[in-house]
Protein backbone atom coordinates (compact mmCIF):
# COMPACT_ATOMS: atom_id res chain seq x y z
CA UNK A 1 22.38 8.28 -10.60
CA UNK A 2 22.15 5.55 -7.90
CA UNK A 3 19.48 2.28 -8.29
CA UNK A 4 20.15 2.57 -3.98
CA UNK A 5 19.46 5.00 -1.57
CA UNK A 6 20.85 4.80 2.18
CA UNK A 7 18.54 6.06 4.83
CA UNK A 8 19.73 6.31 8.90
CA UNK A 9 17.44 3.80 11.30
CA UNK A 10 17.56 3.58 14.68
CA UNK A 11 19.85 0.10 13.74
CA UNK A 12 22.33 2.22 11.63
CA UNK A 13 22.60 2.76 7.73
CA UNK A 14 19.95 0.73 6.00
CA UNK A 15 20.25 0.59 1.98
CA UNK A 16 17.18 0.19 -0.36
CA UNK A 17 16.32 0.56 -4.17
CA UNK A 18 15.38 4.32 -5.39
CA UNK A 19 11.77 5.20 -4.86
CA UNK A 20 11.09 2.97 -1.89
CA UNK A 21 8.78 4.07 0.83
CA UNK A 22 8.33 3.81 4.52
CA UNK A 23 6.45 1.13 4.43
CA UNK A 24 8.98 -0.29 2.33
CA UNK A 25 11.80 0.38 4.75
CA UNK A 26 9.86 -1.09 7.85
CA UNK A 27 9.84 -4.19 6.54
CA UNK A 28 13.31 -4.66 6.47
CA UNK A 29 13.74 -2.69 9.73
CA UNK A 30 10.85 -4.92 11.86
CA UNK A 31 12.10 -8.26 10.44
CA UNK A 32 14.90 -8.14 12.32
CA UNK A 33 12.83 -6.84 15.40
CA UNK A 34 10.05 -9.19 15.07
CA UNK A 35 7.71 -6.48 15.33
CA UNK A 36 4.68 -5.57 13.61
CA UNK A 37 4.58 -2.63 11.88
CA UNK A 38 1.01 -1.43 13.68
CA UNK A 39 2.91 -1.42 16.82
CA UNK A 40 5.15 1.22 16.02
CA UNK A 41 4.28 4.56 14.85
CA UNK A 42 7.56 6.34 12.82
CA UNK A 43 8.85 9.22 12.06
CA UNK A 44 10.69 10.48 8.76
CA UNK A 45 13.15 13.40 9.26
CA UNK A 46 11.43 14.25 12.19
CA UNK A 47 8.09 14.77 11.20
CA UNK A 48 5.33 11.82 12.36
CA UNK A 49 4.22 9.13 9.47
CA UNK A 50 0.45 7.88 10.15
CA UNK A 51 -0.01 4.09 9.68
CA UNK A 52 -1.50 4.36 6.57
CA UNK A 53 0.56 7.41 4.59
CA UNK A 54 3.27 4.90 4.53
CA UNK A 55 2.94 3.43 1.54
CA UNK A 56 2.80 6.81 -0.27
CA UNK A 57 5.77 7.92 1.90
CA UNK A 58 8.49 8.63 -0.83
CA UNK A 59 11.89 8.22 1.15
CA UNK A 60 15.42 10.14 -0.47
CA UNK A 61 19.01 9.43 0.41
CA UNK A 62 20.48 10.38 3.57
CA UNK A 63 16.94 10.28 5.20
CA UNK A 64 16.66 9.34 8.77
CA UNK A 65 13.30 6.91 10.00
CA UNK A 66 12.73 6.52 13.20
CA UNK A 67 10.81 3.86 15.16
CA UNK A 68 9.28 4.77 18.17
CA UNK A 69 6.33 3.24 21.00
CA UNK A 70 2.98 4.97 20.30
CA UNK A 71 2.09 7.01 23.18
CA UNK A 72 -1.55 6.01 24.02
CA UNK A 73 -3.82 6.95 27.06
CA UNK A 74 -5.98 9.15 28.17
């Protein structure tokens, strides 16, 4: 068994210890982005990750997060 896990980004392959979590893996995404993390909303495997399940947000090898523009409006 693995300490690492690779998960696919929008940026390619990004590698992080076992039992990390979204919010985890947006660090590392947005620091090379400069973004803050409240001004993207995300996605895990396809399904939508609210701002704050991201911390409890268990990500698994060979996962795929996505970072995407809110869409706001009305």
């Amino acid at each position: 068994m693995s300490d690492l896990i690779t998960i696919q980004t929008d940026h390619g392959p990004l590698q992080l210890p076992a039992g990390s979590t979204l919010a985890t893996a947006l660090t590392h995404i947005l620091s090379h982005a400069k973004q803050d993390s409240h001004s993207v909303a995300t996605a895990v495997n396809g399904q939508f990750v609210a701002r704050p399940a991201r911390g409890s947000c268990p990500l698994a090898d060979g996962d795929t997060v996505l970072c995407f523009s809110p869409i706001t409006g009305g």
